[in-house]
Protein backbone atom coordinates (compact mmCIF):
# COMPACT_ATOMS: atom_id res chain seq x y z
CA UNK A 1 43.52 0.26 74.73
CA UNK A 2 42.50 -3.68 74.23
CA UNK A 3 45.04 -5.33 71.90
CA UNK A 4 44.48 -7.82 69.98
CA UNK A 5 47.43 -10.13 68.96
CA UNK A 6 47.75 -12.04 65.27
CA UNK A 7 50.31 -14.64 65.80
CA UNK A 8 50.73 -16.85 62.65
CA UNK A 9 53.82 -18.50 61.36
CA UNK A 10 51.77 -19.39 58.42
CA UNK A 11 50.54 -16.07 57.75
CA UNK A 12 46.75 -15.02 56.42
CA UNK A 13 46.30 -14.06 53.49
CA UNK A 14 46.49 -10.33 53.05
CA UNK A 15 43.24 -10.03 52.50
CA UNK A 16 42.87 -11.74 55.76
CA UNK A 17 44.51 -9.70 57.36
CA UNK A 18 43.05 -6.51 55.54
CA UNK A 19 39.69 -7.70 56.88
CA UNK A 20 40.64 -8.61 60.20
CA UNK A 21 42.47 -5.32 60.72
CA UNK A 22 39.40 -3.82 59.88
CA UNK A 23 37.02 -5.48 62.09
CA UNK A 24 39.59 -5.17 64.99
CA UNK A 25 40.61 -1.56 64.57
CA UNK A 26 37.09 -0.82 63.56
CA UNK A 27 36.07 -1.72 67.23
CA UNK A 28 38.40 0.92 68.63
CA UNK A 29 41.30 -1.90 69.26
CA UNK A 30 45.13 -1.94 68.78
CA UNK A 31 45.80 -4.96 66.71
CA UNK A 32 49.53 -6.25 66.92
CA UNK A 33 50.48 -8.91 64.01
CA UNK A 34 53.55 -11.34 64.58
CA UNK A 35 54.35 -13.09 61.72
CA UNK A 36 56.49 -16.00 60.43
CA UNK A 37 58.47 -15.97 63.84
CA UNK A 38 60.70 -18.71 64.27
CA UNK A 39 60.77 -18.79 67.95
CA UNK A 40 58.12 -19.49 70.36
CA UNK A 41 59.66 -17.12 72.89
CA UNK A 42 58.82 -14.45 70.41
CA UNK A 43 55.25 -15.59 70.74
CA UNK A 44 55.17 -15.82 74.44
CA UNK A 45 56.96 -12.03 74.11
CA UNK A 46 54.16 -10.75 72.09
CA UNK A 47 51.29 -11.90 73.98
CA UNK A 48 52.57 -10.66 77.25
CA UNK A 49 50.08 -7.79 77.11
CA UNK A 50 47.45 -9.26 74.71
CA UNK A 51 44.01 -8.84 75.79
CA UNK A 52 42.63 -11.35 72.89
CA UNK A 53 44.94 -13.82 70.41
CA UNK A 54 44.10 -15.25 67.03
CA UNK A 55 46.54 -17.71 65.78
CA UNK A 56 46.06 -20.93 63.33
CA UNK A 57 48.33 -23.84 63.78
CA UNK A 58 50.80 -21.48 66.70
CA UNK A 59 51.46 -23.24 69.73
CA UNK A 60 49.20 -21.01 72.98
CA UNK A 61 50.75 -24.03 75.15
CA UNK A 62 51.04 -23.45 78.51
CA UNK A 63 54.32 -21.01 78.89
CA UNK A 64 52.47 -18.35 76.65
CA UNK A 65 49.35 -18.52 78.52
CA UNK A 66 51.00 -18.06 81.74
CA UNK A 67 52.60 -14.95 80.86
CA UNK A 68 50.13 -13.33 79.16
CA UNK A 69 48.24 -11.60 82.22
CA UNK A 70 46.06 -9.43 80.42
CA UNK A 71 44.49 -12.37 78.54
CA UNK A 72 40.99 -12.64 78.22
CA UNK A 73 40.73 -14.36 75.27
CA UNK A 74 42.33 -17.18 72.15
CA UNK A 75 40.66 -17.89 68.78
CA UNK A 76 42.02 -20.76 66.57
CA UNK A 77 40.77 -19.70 63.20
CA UNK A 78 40.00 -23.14 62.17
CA UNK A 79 38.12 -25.84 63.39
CA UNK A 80 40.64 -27.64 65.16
CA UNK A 81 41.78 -26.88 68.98
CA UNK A 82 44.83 -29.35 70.04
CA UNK A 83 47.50 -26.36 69.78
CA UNK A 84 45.60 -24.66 72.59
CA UNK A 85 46.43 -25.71 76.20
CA UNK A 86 42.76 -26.00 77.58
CA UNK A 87 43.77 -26.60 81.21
CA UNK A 88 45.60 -23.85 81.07
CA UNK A 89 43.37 -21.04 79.89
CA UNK A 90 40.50 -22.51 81.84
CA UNK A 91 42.59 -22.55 84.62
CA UNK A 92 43.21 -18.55 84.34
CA UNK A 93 39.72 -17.98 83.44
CA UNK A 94 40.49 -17.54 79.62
CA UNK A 95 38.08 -18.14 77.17
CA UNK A 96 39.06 -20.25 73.82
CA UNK A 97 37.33 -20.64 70.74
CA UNK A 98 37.68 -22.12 67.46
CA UNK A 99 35.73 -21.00 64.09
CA UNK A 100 33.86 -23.25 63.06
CA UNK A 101 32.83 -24.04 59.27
CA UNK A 102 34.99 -21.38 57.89
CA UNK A 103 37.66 -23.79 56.33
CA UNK A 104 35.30 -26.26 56.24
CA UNK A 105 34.83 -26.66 51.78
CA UNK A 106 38.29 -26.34 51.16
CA UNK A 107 39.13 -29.51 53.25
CA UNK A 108 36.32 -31.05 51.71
CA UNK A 109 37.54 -30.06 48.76
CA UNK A 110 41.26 -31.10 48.86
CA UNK A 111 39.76 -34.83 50.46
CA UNK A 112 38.05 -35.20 47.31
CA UNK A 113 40.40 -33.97 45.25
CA UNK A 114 43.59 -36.44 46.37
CA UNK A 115 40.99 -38.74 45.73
CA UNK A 116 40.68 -38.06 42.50
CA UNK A 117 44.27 -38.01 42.30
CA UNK A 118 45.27 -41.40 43.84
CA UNK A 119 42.26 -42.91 41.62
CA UNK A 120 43.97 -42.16 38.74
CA UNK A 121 47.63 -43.00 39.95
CA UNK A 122 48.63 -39.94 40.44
CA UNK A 123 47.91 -39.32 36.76
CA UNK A 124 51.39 -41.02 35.50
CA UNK A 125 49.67 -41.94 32.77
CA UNK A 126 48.19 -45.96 33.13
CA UNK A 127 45.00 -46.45 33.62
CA UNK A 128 43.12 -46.20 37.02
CA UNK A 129 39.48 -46.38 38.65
CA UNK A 130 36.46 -43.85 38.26
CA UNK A 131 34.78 -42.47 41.69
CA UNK A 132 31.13 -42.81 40.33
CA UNK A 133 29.62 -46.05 42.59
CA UNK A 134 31.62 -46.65 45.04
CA UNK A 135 30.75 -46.31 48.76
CA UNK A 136 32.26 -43.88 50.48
CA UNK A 137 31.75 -43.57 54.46
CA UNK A 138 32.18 -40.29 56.16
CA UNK A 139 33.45 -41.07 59.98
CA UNK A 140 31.60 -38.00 61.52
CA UNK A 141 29.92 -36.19 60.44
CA UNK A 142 30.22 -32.10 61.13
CA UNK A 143 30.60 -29.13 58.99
CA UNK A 144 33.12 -31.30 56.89
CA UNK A 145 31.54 -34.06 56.31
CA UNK A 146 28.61 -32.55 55.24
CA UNK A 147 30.29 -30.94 52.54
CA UNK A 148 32.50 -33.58 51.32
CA UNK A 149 29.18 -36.01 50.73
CA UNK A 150 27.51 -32.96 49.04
CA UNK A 151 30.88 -33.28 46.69
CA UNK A 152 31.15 -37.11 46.81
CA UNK A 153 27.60 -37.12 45.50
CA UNK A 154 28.66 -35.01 42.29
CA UNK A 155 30.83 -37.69 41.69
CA UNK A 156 27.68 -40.34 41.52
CA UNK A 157 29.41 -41.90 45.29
CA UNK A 158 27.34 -43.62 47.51
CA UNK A 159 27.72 -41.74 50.90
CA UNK A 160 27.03 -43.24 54.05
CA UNK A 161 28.09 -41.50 57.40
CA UNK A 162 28.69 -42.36 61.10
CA UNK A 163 28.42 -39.97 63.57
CA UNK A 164 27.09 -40.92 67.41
CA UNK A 165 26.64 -37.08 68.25
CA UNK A 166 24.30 -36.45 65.17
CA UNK A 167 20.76 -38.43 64.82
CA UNK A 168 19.91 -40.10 61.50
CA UNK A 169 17.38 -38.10 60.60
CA UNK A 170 19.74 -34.94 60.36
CA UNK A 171 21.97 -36.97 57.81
CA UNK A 172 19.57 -38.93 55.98
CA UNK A 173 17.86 -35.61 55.09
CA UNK A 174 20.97 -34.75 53.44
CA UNK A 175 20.89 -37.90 51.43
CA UNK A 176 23.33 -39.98 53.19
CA UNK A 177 22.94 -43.59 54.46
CA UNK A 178 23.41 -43.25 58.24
CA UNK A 179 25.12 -46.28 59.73
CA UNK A 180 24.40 -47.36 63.33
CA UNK A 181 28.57 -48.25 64.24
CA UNK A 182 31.70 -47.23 62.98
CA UNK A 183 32.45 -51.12 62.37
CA UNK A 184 29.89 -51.15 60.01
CA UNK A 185 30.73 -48.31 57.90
CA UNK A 186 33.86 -49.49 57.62
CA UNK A 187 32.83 -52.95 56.71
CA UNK A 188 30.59 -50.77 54.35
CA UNK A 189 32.72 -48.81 52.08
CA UNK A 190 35.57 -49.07 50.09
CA UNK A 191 36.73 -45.12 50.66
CA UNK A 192 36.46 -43.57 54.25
CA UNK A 193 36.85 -40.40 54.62
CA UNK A 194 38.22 -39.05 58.60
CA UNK A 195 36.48 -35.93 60.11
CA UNK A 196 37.07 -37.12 63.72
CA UNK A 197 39.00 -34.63 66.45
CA UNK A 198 42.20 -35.21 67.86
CA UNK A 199 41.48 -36.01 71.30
CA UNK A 200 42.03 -39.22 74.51
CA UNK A 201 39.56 -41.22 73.10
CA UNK A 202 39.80 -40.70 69.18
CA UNK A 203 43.75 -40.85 69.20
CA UNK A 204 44.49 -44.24 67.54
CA UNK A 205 41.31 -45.21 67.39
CA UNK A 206 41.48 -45.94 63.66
CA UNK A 207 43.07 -49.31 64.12
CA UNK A 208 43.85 -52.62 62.76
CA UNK A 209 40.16 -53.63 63.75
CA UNK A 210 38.72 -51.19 61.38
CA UNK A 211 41.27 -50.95 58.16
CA UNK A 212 40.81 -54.80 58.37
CA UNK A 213 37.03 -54.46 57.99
CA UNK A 214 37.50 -52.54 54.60
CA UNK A 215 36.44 -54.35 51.28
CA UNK A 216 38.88 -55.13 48.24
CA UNK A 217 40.02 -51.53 47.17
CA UNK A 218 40.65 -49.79 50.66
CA UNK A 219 41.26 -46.05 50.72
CA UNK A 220 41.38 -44.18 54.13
CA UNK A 221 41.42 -40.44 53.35
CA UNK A 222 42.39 -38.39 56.62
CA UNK A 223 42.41 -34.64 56.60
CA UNK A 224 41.50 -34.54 60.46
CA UNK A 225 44.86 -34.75 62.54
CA UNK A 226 47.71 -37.79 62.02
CA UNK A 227 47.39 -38.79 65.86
CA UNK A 228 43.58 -40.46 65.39
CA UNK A 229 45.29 -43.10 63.05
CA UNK A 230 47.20 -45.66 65.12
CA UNK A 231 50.45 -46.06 63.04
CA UNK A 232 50.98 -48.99 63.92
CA UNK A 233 48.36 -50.52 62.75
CA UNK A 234 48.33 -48.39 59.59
CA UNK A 235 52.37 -50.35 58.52
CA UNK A 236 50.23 -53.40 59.23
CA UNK A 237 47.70 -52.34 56.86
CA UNK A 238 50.05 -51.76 54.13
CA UNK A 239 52.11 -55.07 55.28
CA UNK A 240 49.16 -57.60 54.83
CA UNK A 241 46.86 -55.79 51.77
CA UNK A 242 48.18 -54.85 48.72
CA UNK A 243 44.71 -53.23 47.65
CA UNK A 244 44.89 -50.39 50.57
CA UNK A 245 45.70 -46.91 50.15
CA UNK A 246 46.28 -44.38 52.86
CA UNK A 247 45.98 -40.59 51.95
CA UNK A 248 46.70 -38.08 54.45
CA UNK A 249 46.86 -34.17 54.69
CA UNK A 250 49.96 -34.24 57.10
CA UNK A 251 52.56 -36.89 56.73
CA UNK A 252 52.56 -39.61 59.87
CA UNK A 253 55.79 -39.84 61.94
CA UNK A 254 56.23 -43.70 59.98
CA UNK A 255 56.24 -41.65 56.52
CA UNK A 256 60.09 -42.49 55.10
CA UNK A 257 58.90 -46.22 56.02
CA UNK A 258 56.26 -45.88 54.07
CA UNK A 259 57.89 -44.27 51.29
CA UNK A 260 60.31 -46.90 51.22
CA UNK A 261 58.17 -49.88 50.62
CA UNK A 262 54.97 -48.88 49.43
CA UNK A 263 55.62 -46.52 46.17
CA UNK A 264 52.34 -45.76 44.83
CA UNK A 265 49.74 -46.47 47.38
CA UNK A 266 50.22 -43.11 49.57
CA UNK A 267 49.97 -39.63 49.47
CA UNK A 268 50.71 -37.15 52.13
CA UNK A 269 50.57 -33.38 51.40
CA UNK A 270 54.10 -31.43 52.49
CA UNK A 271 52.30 -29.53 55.01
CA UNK A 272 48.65 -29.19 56.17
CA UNK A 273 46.97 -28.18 53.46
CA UNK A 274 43.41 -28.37 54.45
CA UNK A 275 43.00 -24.65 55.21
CA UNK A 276 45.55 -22.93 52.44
CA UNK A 277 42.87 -21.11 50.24
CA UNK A 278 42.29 -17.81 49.68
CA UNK A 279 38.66 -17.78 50.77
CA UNK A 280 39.48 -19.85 54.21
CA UNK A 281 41.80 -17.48 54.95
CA UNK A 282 39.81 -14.78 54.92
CA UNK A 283 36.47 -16.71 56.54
CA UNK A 284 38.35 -18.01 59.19
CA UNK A 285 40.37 -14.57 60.45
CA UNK A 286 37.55 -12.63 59.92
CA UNK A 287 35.08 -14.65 62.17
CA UNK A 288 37.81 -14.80 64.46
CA UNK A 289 38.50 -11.42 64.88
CA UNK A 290 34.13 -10.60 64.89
CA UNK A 291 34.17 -13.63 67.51
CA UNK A 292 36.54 -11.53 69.84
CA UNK A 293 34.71 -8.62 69.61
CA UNK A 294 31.16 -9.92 70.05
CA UNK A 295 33.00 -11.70 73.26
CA UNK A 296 34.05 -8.51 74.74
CA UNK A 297 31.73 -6.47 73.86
CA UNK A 298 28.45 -8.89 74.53
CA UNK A 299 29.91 -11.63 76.57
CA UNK A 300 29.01 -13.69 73.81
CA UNK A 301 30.66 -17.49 74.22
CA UNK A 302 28.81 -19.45 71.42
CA UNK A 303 31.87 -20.99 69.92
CA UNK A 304 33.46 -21.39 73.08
CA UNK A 305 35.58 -24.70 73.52
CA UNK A 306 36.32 -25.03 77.17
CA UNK A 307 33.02 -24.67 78.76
């Protein structure tokens, strides 16, 4: 019978799980969950005769990949792929995919709502700025992105975008000011929010060069991955402008330093909190589980990562 493995240490939701199990087991599979392990050798166990794998932030590096000989198949139920070792799985003919859109309001959501937070000082009780007016510039513009602008615009922000993958058109239609370089929308707007992918050419590519561009009142918002800020560059931010904020859904490795001489002007969540709703959960397992299926069953590779 085709198994299908659930390895989370941050476990789905129940309902997650509920609706995975039925989409899995509904298809005639065995579905095996392994949950809040705390060793990756009881990952690499698990998957040793996995014919498909859903996991969110586990590691499918390279040791659990080569000893899983039935594989066939990994879905990250999220949008984000770094935790999967492409060369790997390509390399054994395994198909990855991520999912797309499913968590992609409640990161919009949590951006805008540390916003809202460091705006008004964490709400300690003095008196901070209102949202409404300022520019905010979305750098890249996907299924985040859109929805944080369609959000930022509630709050009567002016959103402007950069995204070389996406024409103008698409995000002008939406109401957004599409800018033609990243230097500019950084030069542009007082809040930028990151929607960028971890990978060679994006890691540390928000640098000195663009946090110096920002106007009087810098905030860089980053609910993408840590590794596309150059740190760095990000102490020097905080060293040389005492108007710049840096808010961030995981904490960068330079985070005690930060906490030691900048009270105030930061705010990183305790873990990655982009994906911890109820209703992400369940999106994001659920197409991950009717993405396997559809794969084995049709052949079907639209969300496929390493084409």
């Amino acid at each position: 019978m085709t198994k299908v493995l659930v390895a989370t240490v941050k476990p789905f939701a129940p309902a997650a799980v509920n609706g995975i199990r039925e989409v899995v087991e509904g298809a005639g599979y065995e579905m095996a969950l392994l949950e809040k392990y705390e060793d990756q050798k009881d990952f690499i166990d698990a998957a040793s005769d996995a014919d498909a794998i859903i996991i969110r932030s586990d590691k499918a590096n390279a040791e659990v990949i080569a000893g899983a000989n039935k594989l066939k198949i990994i879905v990250r139920a999220g949008a984000g792929y770094d935790n999967v070792d492409l060369e790997a799985a390509t390399a054994k003919g395994i198909v990855v995919m991520n999912t797309p859109g499913q968590n992609s309001n409640a990161v919009a959501e949590l951006a805008l709502g540390m916003m809202v937070y460091m705006a008004r000082n964490r709400f300690n009780g003095t008196s901070g700025r209102e949202l409404r007016g300022k520019k905010l510039g979305i750098h890249a513009y996907g299924n985040v992105g859109r929805y944080v602008a369609e959000i930022a615009k509630g709050f009567g922000m002016k959103c402007y975008a950069f995204d070389p993958f996406i024409s103008k058109e698409d995000i002008e239609k939406d109401g957004v000011i599409a800018l033609d370089s990243v230097e500019e929308l950084y030069s542009t707007c007082q809040f930028i929010s990151l929607h960028i992918p971890a990978n060679e050419k994006t890691k540390g590519s928000v640098n000195t060069d663009l946090l110096s561009m920002m106007p009087q009142g810098a905030t860089l918002i980053n609910t993408a991955r840590k590794e596309v800020v150059c740190e760095d560059s990000l102490k020097k931010a905080f060293a040389e402008r005492d108007d710049f904020i840096y808010i961030s859904d995981i904490a960068p490795d330079c985070a005690e330093e930060i906490a030691e001489h900048y009270e105030g002007r930061f705010f990183f969540t305790p873990k990655k909190m982009g994906a911890q709703t109820s209703e992400a959960n369940i999106n994001a397992g659920i197409a991950a589980a009717s993405q396997i299926k559809a794969f084995l069953e049709e052949g079907d590779r639209t969300y496929q990562v390493n084409k």
